[in-house]
Protein backbone atom coordinates (compact mmCIF):
# COMPACT_ATOMS: atom_id res chain seq x y z
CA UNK A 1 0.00 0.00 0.00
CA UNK A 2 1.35 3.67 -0.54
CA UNK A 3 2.76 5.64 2.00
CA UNK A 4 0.86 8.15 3.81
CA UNK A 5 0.93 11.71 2.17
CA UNK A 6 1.05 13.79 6.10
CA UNK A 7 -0.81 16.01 7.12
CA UNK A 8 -3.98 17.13 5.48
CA UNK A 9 -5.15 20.00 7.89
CA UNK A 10 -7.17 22.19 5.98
CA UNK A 11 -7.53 20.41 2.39
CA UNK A 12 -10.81 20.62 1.93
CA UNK A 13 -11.39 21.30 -1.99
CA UNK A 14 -11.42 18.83 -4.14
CA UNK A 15 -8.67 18.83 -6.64
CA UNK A 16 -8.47 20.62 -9.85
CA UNK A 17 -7.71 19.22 -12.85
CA UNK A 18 -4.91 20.86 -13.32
CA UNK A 19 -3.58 20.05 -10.54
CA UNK A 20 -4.12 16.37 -10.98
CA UNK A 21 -2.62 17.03 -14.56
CA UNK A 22 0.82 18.42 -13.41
CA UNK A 23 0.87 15.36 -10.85
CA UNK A 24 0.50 13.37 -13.71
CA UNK A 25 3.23 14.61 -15.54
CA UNK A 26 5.63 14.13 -12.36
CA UNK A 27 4.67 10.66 -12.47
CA UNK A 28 2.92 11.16 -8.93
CA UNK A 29 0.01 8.37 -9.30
CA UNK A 30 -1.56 5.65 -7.12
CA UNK A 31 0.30 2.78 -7.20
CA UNK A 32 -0.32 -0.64 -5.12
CA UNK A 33 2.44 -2.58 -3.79
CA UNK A 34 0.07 -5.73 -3.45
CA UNK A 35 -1.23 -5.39 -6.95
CA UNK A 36 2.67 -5.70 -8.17
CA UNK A 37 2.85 -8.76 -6.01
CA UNK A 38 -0.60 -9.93 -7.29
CA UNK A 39 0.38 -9.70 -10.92
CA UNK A 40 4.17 -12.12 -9.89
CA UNK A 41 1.81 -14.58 -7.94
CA UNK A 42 -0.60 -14.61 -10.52
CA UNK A 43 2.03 -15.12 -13.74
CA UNK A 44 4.53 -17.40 -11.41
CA UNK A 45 0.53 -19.55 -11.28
CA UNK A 46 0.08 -19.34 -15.20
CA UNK A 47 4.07 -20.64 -15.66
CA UNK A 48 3.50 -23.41 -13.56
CA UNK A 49 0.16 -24.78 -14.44
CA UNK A 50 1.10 -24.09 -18.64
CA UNK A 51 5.00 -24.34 -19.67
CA UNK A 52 6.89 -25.58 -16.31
CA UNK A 53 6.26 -28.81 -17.20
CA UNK A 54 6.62 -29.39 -20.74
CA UNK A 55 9.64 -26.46 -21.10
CA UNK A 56 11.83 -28.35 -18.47
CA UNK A 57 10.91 -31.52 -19.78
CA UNK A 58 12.60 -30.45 -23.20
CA UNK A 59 15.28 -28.69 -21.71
CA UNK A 60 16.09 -32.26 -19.54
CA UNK A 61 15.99 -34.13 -22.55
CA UNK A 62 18.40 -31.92 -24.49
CA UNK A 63 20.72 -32.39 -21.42
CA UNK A 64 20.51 -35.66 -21.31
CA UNK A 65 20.99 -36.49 -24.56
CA UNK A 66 24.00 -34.54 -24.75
CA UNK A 67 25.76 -36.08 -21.44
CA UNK A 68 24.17 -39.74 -22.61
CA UNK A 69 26.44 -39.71 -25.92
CA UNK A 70 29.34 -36.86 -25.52
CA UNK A 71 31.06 -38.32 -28.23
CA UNK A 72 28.48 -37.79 -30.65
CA UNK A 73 29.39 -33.88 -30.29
CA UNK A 74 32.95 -33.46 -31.49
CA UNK A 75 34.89 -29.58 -30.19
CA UNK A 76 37.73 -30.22 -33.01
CA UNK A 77 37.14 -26.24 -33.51
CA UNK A 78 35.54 -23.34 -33.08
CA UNK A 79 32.10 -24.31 -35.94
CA UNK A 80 31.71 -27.09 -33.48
CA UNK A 81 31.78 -25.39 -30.50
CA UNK A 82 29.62 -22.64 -31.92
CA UNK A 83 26.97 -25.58 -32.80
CA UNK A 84 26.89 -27.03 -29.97
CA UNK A 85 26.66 -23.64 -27.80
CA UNK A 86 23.76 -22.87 -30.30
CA UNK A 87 21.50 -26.26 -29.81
CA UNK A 88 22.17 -25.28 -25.47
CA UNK A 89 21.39 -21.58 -25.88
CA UNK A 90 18.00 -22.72 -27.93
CA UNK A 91 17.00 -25.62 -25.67
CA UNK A 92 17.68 -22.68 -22.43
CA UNK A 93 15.54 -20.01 -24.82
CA UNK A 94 12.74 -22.27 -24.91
CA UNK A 95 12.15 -22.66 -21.26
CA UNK A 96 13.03 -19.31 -20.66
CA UNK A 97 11.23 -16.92 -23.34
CA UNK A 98 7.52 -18.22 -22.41
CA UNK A 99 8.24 -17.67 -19.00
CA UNK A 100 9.83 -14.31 -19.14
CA UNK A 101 6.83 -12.90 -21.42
CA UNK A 102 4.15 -14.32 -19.01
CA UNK A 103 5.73 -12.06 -16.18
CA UNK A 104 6.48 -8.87 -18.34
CA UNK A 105 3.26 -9.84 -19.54
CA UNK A 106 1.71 -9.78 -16.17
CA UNK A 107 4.00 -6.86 -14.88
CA UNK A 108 2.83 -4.57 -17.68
CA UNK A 109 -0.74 -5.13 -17.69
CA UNK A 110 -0.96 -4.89 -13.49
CA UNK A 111 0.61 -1.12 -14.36
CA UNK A 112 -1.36 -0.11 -17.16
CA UNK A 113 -4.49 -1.13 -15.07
CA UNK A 114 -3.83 1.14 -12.55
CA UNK A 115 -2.77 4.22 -14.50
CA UNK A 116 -2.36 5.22 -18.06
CA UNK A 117 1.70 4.55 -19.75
CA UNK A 118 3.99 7.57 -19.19
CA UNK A 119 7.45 8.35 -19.34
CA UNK A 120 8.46 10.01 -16.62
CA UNK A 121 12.41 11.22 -17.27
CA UNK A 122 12.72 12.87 -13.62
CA UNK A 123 11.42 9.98 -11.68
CA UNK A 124 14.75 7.64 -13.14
CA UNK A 125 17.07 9.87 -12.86
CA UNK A 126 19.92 9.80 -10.68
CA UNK A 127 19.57 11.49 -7.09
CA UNK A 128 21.60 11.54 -4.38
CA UNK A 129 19.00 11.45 -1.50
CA UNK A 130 17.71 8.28 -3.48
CA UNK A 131 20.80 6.37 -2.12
CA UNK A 132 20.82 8.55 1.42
CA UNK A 133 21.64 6.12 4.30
CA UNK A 134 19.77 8.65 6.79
CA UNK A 135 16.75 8.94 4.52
CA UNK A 136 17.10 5.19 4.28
CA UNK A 137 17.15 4.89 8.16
CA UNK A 138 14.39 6.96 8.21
CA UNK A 139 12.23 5.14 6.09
CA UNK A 140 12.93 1.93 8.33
CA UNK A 141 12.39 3.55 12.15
CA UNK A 142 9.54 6.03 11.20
CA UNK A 143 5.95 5.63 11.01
CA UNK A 144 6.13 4.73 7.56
CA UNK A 145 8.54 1.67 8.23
CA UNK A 146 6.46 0.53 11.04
CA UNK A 147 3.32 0.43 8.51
CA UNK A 148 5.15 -1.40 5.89
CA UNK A 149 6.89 -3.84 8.36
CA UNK A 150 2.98 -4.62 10.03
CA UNK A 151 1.97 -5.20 6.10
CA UNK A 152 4.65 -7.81 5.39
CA UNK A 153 4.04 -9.34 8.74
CA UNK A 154 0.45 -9.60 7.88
CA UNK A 155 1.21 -10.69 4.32
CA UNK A 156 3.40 -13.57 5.53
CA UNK A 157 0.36 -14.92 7.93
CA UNK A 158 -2.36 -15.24 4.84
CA UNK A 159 0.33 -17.20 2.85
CA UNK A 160 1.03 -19.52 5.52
CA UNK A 161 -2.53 -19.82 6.85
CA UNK A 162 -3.34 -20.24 2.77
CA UNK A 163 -0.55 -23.00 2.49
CA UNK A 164 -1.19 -24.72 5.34
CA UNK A 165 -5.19 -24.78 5.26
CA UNK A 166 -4.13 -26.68 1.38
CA UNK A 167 -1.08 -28.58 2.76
CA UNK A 168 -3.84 -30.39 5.30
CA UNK A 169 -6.79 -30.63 2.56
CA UNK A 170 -3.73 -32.72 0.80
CA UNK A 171 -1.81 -34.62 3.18
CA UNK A 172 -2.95 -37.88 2.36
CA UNK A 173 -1.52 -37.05 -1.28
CA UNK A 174 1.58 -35.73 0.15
CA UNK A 175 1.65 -38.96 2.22
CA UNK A 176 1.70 -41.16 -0.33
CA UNK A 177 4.27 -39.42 -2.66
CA UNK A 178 7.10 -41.29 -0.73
CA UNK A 179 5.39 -44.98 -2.20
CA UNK A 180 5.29 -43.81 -5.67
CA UNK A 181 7.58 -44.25 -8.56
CA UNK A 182 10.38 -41.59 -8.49
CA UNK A 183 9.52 -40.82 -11.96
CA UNK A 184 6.44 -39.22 -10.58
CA UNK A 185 7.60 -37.30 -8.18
CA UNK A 186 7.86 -34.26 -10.17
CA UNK A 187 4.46 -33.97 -11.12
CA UNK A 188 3.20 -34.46 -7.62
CA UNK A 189 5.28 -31.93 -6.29
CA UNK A 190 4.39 -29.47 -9.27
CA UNK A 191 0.91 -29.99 -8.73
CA UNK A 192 0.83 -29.32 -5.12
CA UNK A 193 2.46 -26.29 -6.25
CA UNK A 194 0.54 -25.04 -8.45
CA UNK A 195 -2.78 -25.34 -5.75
CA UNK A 196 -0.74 -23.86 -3.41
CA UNK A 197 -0.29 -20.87 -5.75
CA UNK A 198 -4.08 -20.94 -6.46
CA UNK A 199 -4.99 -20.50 -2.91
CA UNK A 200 -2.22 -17.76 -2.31
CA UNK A 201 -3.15 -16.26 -5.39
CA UNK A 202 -6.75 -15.93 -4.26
CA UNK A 203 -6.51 -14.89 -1.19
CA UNK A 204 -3.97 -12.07 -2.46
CA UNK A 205 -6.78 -10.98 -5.08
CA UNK A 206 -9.03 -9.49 -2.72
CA UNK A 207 -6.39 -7.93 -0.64
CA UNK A 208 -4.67 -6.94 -3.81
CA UNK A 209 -8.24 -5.36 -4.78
CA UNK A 210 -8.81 -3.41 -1.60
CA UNK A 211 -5.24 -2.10 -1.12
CA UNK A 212 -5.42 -0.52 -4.94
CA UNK A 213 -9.08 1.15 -3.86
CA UNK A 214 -7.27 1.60 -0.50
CA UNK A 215 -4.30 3.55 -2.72
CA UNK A 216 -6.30 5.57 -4.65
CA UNK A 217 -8.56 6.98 -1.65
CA UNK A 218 -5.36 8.09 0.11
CA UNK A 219 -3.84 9.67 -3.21
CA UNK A 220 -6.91 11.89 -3.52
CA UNK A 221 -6.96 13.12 -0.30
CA UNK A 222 -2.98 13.95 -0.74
CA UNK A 223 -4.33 15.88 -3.73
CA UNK A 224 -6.94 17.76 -1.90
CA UNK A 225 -6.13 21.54 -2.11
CA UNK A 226 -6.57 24.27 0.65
CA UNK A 227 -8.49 27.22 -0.13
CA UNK A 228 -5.64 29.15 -0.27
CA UNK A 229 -3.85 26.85 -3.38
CA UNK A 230 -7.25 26.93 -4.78
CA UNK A 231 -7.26 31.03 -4.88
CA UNK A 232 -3.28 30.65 -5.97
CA UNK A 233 -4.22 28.64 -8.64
CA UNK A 234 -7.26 30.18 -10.19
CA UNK A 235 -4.62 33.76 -9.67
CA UNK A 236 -2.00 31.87 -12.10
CA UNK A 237 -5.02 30.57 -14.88
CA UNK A 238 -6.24 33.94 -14.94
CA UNK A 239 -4.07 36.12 -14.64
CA UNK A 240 -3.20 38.55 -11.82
CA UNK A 241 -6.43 41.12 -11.36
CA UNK A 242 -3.82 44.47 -11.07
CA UNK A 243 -1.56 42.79 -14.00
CA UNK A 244 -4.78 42.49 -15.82
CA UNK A 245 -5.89 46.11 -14.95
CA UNK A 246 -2.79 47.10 -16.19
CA UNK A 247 -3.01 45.55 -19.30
CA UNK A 248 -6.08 46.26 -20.22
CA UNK A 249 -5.08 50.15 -18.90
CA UNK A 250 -2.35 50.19 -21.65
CA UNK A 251 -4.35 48.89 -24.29
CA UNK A 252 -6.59 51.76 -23.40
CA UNK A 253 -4.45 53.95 -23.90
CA UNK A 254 -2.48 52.70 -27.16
CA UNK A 255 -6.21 52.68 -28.84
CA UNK A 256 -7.21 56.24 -27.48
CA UNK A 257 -3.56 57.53 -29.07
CA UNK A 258 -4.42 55.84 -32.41
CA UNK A 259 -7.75 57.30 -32.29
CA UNK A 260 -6.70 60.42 -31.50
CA UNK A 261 -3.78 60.69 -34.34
CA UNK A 262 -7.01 59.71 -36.74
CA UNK A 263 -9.07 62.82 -36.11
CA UNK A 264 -7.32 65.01 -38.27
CA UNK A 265 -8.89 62.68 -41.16
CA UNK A 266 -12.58 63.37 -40.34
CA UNK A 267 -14.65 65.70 -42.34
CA UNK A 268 -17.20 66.71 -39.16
CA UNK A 269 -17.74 66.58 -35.58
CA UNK A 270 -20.95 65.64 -34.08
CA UNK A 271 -20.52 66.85 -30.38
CA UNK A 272 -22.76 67.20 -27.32
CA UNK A 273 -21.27 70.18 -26.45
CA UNK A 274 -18.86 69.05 -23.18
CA UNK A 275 -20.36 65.38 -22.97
CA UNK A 276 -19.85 63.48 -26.06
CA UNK A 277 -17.97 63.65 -29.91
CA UNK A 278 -18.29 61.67 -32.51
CA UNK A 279 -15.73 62.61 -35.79
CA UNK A 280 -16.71 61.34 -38.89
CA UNK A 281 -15.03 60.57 -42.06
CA UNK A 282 -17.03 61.47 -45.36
CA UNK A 283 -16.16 62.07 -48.78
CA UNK A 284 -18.13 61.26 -51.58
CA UNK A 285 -15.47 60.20 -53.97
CA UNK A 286 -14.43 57.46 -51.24
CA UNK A 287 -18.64 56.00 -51.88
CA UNK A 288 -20.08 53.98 -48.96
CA UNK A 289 -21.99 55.69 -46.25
CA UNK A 290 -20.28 58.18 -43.40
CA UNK A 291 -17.67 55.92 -41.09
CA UNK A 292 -16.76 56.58 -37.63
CA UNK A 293 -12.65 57.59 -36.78
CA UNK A 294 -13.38 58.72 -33.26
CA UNK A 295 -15.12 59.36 -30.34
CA UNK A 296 -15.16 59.95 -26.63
CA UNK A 297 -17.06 61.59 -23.67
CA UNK A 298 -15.94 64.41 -21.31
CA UNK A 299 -12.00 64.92 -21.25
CA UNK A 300 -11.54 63.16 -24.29
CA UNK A 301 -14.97 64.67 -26.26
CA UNK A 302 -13.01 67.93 -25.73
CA UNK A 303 -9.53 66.66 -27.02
CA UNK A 304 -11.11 65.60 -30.20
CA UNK A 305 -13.24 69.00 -30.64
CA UNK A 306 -9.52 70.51 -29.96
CA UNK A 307 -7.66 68.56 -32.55
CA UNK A 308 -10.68 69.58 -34.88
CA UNK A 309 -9.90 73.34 -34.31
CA UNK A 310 -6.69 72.96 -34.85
CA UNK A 311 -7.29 71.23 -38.31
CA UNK A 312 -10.16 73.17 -39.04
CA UNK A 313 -12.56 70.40 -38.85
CA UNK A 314 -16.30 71.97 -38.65
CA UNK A 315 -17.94 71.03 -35.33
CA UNK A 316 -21.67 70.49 -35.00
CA UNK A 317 -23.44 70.57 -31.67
CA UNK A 318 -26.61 68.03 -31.85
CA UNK A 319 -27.13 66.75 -28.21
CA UNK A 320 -29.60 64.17 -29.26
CA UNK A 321 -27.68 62.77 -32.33
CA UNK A 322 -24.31 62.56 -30.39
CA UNK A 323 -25.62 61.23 -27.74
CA UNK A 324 -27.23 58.70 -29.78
CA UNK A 325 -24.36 57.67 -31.76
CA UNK A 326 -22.08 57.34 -29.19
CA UNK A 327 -23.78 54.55 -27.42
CA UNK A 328 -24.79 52.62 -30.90
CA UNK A 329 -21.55 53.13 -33.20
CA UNK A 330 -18.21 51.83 -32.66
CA UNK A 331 -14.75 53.58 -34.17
CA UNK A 332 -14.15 51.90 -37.43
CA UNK A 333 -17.58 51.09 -37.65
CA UNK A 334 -20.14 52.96 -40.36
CA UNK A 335 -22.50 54.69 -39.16
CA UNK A 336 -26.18 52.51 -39.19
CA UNK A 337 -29.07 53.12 -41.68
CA UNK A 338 -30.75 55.00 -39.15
CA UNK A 339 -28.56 57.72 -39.03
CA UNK A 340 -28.28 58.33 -42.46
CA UNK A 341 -30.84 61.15 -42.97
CA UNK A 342 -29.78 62.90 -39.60
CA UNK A 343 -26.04 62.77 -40.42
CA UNK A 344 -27.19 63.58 -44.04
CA UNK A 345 -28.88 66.75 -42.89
CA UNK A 346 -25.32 67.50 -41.09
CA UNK A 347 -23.11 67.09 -44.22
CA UNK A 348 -25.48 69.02 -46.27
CA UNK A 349 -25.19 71.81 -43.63
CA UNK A 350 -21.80 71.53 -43.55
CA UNK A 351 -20.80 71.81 -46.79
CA UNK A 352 -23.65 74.52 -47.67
CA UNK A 353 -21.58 76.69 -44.99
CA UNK A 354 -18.53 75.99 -46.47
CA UNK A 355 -19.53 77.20 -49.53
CA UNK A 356 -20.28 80.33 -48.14
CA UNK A 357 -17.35 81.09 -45.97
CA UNK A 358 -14.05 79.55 -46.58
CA UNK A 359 -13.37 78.94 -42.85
CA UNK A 360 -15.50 78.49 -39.17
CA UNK A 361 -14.68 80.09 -36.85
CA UNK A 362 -16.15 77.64 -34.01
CA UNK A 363 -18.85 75.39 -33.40
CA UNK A 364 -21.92 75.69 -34.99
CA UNK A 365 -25.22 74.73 -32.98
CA UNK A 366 -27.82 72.67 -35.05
CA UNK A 367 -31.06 71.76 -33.49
């Protein structure tokens, strides 16, 4: 069973997923101890009960027919020792293979059914306070030891409770193995084995399954956050609020300079007379209807109607039209279908004034 995280005062939120994401990625996952030794009892079980017995049984009989007739395998050079260090190393890899993919077998799938695959690069490599002899100590005297050294205790009494509650179900078989041919032996002996195996393997199933539901209780609790990391973290996915301010401050102001350097394009400004201006662009060779370059209320209504008497942009006071405008039309938008006839009656003005004086001298009110 995994270790016990500490102390959990004041985790009371459940985990984010980001959180559980970055633990993850550190390789920091519920892992069972007994399901590892579940998945060795249960392949050491398979390689007993499928290819023990026929794997040694060819492996023997390539033995003895090589010490039976020696002669028959000649070592006059090195082709004949290479052939007959061949016909060994085949006879050894077909005991060996099956077994070893039964347990890799078994290894792998007891870790992929706890957790998804991951490569975890920090987790292997090399640390000093890995190989600590204090840290080591500490790990054997400490709470944690104490747990771990109960466990195995416990551990060892199911296996020998399991082994001998099957030893006495077959003692009249074991009994009788010492009147049977010595040929047999073998396949008493790896039959008791294997339901010795069974019964261990059994029993170690349901502890197996309650240690990895025991595992992953204790992991999400370790994960629980505190208010505080909770606040911490939602500061870091959105941002800090005065960073943001700031931002957002700056971007303010780089789009009220941009408008501002546009006004000297307009052709009129629709003002409010202190509240509200809207300049407009408009020039008939350009086609389309009237488009808005700028606008603002208070301190910056006046800045525009100041950049417009400095250019000699004509400014109209309409309260009801500025105001208007300035809550429906954006800057770089045109001006909506309803405005036409209004803003027509302004340009018409405008330029009819024009024609008549070469210059205004100020704002001009128009009801």
């Amino acid at each position: 069973m995994s270790e016990d995280a500490g102390d959990d005062d004041g985790k009371t939120f459940e985990p984010t997923e980001k959180k559980l994401r970055e633990a993850a990625e550190r390789g920091d996952l519920p892992v069972s101890r007994e399901a590892a030794l579940l998945g060795g009892l249960a392949a050491t079980l398979v390689v007993c009960s499928l290819t023990l017995r026929d794997g040694a049984a060819r492996l023997a009989d390539t033995l003895a027919h090589l010490f039976e007739d020696p002669a028959r395998w000649r070592l006059n050079n090195g082709a004949d020792a290479g052939d007959l260090l061949g016909v060994l190393m085949g006879a050894s890899a077909s005991f060996v293979v099956p077994v070893f993919t039964i347990f890799l077998v078994a290894g792998l799938g007891v870790s992929f059914a706890q957790n998804a695959p991951s490569v975890v690069l920090d987790r292997i490599a090399p640390k000093l306070s890995k190989v600590s002899p204090a840290a080591g100590l500490a790990k054997l005297v400490g709470k944690a030891g104490a747990i771990e050294f109960a466990k195995s205790v416990a551990k060892l009494l199911i296996m020998g409770c399991v082994a001998a509650l099957v030893l006495a179900a077959e003692r009249d078989t074991v009994a009788d193995t010492i009147f049977v041919s010595p040929a047999l032996v073998p396949d008493r002996v790896l039959a008791l084995l294997v339901k010795l195996l069974s019964g261990v393997t059994a029993a170690f199933l349901l502890v197996g399954l309650a240690d990895i539901a025991l595992t992953r209780v204790k992991w999400r609790k370790r994960m629980m956050m505190t208010r505080q990391e909770v606040k911490d973290e939602h500061k870091q996915n959105e941002g800090d609020p005065m960073v943001k301010a700031k931002r957002r401050s700056l971007a303010l102001d780089r789009r009220r300079r941009s408008m501002m350097a546009d006004v000297p394009r307009a052709t009129l400004v629709i003002a409010n007379p202190t509240h509200f201006s809207i300049a407009l662009r408009y020039k008939r060779e350009e086609g389309g209807a009237p488009v808005v370059i700028a606008k603002g209320q208070d301190l910056l209504a006046l800045k525009i109607r100041e950049i417009a008497g400095q250019h000699g942009i004509a400014v109209i006071e309409n309260k009801p039209l500025a105001r208007s405008m300035y809550d429906l039309v954006e800057v770089g938008e045109l001006i909506p279908a309803e405005f036409y006839k209004a803003v027509a009656e302004v340009i018409h003005y405008v330029q009819s004034r024009d024609s008549r004086r070469p210059t205004s001298p100020g704002p001009t009110v128009m009801n």
